[in-house]
C-alpha atoms as a PDB file:
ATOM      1  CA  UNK A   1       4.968  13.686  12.187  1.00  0.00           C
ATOM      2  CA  UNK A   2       2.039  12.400  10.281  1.00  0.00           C
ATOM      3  CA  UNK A   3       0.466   8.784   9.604  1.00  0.00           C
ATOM      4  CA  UNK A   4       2.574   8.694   6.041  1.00  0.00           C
ATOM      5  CA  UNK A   5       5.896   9.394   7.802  1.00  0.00           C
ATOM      6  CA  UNK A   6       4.837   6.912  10.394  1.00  0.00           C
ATOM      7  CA  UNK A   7       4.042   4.240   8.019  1.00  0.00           C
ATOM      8  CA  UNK A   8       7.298   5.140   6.338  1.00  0.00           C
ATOM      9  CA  UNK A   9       9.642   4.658   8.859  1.00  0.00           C
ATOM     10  CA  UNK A  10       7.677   1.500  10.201  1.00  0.00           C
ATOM     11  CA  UNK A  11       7.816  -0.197   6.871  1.00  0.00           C
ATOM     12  CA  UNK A  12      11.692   1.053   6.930  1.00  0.00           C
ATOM     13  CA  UNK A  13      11.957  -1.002  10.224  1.00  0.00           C
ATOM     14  CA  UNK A  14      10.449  -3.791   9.397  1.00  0.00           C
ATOM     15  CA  UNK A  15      12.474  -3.600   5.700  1.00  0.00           C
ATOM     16  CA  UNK A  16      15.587  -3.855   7.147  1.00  0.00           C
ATOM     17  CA  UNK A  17      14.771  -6.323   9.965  1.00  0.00           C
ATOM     18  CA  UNK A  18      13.789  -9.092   6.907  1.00  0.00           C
ATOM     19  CA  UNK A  19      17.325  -7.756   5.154  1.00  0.00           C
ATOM     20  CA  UNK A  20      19.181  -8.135   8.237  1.00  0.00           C
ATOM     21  CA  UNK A  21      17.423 -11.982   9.304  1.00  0.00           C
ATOM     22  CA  UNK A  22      18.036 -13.163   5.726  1.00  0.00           C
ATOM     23  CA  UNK A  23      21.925 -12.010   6.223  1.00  0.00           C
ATOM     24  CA  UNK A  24      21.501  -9.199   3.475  1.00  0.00           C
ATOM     25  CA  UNK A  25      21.282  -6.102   5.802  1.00  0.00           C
ATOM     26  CA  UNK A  26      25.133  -5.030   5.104  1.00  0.00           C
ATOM     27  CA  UNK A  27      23.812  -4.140   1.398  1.00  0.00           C
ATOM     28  CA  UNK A  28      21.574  -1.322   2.632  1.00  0.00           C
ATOM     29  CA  UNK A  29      23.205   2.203   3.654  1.00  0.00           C
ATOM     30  CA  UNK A  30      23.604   2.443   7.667  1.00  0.00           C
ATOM     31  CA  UNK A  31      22.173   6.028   7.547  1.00  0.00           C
ATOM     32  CA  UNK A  32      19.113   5.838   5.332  1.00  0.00           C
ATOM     33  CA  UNK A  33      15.729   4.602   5.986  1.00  0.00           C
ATOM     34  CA  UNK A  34      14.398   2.928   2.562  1.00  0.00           C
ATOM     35  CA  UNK A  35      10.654   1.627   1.814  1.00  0.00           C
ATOM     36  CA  UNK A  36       9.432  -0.518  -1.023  1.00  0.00           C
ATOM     37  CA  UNK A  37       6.235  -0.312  -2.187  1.00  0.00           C
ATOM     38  CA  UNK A  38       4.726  -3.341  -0.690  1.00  0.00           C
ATOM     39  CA  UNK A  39       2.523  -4.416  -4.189  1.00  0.00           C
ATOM     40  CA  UNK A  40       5.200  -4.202  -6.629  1.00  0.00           C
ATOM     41  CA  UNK A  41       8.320  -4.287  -4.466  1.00  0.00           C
ATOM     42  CA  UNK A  42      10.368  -2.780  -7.537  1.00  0.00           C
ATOM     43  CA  UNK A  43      12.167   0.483  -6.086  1.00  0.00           C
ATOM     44  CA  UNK A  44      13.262   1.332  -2.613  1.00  0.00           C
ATOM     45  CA  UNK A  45      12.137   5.067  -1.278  1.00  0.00           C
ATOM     46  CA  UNK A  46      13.710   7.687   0.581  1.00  0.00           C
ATOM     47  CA  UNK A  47      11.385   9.560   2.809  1.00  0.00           C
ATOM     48  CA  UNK A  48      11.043  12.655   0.612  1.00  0.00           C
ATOM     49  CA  UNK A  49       9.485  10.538  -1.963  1.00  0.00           C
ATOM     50  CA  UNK A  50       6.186  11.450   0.146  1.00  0.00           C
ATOM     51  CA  UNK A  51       6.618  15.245  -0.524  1.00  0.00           C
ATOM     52  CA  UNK A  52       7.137  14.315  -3.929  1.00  0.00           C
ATOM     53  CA  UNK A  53       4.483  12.370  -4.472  1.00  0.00           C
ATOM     54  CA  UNK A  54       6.249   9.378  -5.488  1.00  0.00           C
ATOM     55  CA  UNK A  55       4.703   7.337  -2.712  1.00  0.00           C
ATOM     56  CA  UNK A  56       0.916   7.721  -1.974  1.00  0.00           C
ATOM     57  CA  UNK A  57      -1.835   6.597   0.712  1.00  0.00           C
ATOM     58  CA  UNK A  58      -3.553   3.268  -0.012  1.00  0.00           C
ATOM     59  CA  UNK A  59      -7.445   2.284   0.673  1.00  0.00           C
ATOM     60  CA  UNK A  60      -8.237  -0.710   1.644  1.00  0.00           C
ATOM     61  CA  UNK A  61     -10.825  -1.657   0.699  1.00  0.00           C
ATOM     62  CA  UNK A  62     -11.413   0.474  -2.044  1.00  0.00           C
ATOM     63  CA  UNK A  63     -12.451   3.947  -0.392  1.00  0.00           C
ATOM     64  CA  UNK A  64     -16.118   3.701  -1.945  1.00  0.00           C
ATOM     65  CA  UNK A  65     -16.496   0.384   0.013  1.00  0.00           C
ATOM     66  CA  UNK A  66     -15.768   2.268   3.119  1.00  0.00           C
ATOM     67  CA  UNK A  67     -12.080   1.431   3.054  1.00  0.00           C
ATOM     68  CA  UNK A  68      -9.116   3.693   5.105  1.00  0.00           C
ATOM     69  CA  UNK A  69      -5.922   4.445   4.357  1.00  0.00           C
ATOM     70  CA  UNK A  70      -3.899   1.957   5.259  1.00  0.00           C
ATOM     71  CA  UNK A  71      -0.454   1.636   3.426  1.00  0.00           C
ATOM     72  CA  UNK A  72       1.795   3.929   1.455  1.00  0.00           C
ATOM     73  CA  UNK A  73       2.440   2.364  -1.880  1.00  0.00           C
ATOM     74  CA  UNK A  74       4.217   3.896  -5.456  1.00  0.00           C
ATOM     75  CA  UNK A  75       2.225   6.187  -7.464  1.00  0.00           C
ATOM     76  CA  UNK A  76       1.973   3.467 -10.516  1.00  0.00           C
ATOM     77  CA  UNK A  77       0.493   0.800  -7.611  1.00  0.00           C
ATOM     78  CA  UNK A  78      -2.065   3.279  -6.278  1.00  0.00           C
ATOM     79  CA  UNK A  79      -3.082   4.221  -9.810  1.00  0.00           C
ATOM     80  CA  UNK A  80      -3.420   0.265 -10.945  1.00  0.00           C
ATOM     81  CA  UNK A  81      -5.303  -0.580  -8.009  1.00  0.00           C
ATOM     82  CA  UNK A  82      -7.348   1.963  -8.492  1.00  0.00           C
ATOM     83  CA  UNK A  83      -8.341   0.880 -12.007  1.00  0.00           C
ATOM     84  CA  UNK A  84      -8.188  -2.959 -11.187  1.00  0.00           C
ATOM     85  CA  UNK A  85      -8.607  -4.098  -8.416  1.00  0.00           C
ATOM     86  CA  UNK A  86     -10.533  -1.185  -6.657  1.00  0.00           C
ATOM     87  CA  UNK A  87     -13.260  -1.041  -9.938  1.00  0.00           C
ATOM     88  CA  UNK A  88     -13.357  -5.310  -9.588  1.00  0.00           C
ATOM     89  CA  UNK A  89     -14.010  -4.807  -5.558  1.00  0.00           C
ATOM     90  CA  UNK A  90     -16.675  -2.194  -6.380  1.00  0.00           C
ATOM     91  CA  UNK A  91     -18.595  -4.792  -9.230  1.00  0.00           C
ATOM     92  CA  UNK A  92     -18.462  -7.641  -6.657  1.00  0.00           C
ATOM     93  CA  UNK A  93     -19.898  -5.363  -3.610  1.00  0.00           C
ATOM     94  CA  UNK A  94     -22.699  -3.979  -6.529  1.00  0.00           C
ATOM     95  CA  UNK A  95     -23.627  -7.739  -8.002  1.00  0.00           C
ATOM     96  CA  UNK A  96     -23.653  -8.828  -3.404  1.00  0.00           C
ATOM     97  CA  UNK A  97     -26.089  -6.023  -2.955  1.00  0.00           C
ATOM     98  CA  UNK A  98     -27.949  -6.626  -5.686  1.00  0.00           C
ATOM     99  CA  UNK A  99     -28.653 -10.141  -5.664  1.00  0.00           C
ATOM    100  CA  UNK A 100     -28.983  -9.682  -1.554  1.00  0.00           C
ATOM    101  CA  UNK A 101     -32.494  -8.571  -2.236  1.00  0.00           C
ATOM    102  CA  UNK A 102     -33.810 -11.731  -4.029  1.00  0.00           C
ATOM    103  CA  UNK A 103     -34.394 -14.542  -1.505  1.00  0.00           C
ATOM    104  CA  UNK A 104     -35.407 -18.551  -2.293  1.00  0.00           C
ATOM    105  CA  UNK A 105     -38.956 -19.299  -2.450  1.00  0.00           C
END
């Protein structure tokens, strides 16, 4: 099994423990693992959605700021962070480095 399937089924877990504490785990199927993407939380995923590309690996940090893959999250998350918050990250870490090499008189 690789690290996606074993983030998969441990967000599963942990998805239906919260369902099942807050009294709402008789709504989910018995049989099926499900995942939400943990950014938007809009659609549950089956495990194939891997293979399909529907879910996808996460840096964090952004991968050019020496970030890992860390999380699987939708397709439409990983492709927003990547424009937003990944391209912010990557200004702030240019403007630290940058004013790093001025220092008070």
């Amino acid at each position: 099994m690789d690290q996606r399937h074993e983030w998969f089924k441990d967000g599963a877990r942990a998805f239906r423990s919260v369902q099942s504490r807050y009294g709402r785990a008789h709504l989910l199927p018995p049989e099926i693992d499900l995942y939400p993407c943990p950014l938007c939380l809009r659609d549950l995923y089956v495990i194939g959605a891997i293979e399909a590309g529907e879910l996808t690996r996460e840096h964090v940090p952004p991968h050019s700021l020496g970030g890992r893959w860390l999380a699987l999250t939708c397709r439409s998350c990983n492709n927003k962070a990547g424009t937003f918050f990944d391209a912010e990250a990557e200004k702030q870490e240019r403007m630290r480095s940058f004013l790093s090499h001025f220092h008070p008189a």
